[in-house]
Protein backbone atom coordinates (compact mmCIF):
# COMPACT_ATOMS: atom_id res chain seq x y z
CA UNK A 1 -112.90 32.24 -39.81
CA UNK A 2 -113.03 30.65 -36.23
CA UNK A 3 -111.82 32.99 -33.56
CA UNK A 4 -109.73 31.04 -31.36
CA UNK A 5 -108.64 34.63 -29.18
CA UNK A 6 -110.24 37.67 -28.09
CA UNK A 7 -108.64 40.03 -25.45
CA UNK A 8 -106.84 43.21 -24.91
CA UNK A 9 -108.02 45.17 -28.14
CA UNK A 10 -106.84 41.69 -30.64
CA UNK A 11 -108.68 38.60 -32.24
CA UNK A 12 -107.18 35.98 -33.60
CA UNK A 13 -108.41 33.55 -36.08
CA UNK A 14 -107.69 30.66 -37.79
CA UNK A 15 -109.02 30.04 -41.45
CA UNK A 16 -107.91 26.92 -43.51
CA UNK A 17 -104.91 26.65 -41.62
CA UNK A 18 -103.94 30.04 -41.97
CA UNK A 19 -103.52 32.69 -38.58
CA UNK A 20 -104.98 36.20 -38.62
CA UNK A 21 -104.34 39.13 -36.08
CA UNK A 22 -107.32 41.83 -36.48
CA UNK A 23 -106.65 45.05 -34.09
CA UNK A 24 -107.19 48.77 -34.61
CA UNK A 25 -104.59 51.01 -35.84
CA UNK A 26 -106.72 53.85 -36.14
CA UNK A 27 -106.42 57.38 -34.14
CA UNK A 28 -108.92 59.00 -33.61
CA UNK A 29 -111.22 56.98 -35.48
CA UNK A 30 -111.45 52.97 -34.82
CA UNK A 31 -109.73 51.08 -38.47
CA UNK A 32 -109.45 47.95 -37.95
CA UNK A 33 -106.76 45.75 -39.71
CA UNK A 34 -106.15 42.67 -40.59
CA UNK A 35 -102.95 40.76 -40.86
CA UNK A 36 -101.59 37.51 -41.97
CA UNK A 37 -99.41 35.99 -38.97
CA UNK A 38 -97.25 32.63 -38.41
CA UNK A 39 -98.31 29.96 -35.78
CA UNK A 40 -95.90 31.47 -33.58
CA UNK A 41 -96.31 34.82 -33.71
CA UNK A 42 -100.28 33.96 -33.11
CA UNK A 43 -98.73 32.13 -29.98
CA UNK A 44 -96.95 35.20 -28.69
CA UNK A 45 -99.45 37.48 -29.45
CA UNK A 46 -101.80 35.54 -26.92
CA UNK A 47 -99.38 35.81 -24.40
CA UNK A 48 -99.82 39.37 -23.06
CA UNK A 49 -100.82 42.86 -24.39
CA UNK A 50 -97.26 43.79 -24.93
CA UNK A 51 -96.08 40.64 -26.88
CA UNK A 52 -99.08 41.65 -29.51
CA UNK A 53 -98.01 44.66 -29.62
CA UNK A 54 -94.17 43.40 -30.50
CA UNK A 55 -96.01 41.20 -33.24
CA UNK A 56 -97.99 44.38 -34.54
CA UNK A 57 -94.71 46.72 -34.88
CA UNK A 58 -93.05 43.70 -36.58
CA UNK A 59 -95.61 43.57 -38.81
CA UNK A 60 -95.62 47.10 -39.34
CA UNK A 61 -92.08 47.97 -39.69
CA UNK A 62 -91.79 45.31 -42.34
CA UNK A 63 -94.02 46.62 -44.35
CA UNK A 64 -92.50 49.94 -44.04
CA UNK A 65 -89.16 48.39 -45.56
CA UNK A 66 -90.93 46.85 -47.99
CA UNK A 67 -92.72 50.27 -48.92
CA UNK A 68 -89.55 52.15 -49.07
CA UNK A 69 -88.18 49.43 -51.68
CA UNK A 70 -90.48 50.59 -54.12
């Protein structure tokens, strides 16, 4: 994976096309996470701490619907 950002607690990376947002959802203890993103989320995410953070709940929150499907 080539890291094409690093700042404000996120890395982003780019693998065969492919972009990944690694950040910590942990409390008290550090867990890092990594998640598959689109071109333009990766984009937004890279604008400021609190687009990435918009991109993370997204994230999240859609895999909380998809959790409650089940």
């Amino acid at each position: 994976m080539e890291v094409i950002f690093f700042d404000y607690g996120i890395e982003i990376s780019l693998e065969n096309g492919r972009y990944y947002l690694n950040f910590d959802e942990g409390g008290l203890v550090s867990r890092f996470r990594t998640i598959e993103i689109t071109h333009e989320e990766a984009e937004k995410a890279k604008r400021s701490p609190k687009d990435a953070y918009e991109v993370i709940i997204s994230f999240q929150n859609k895999e909380r619907k998809e959790k409650m499907k089940e």
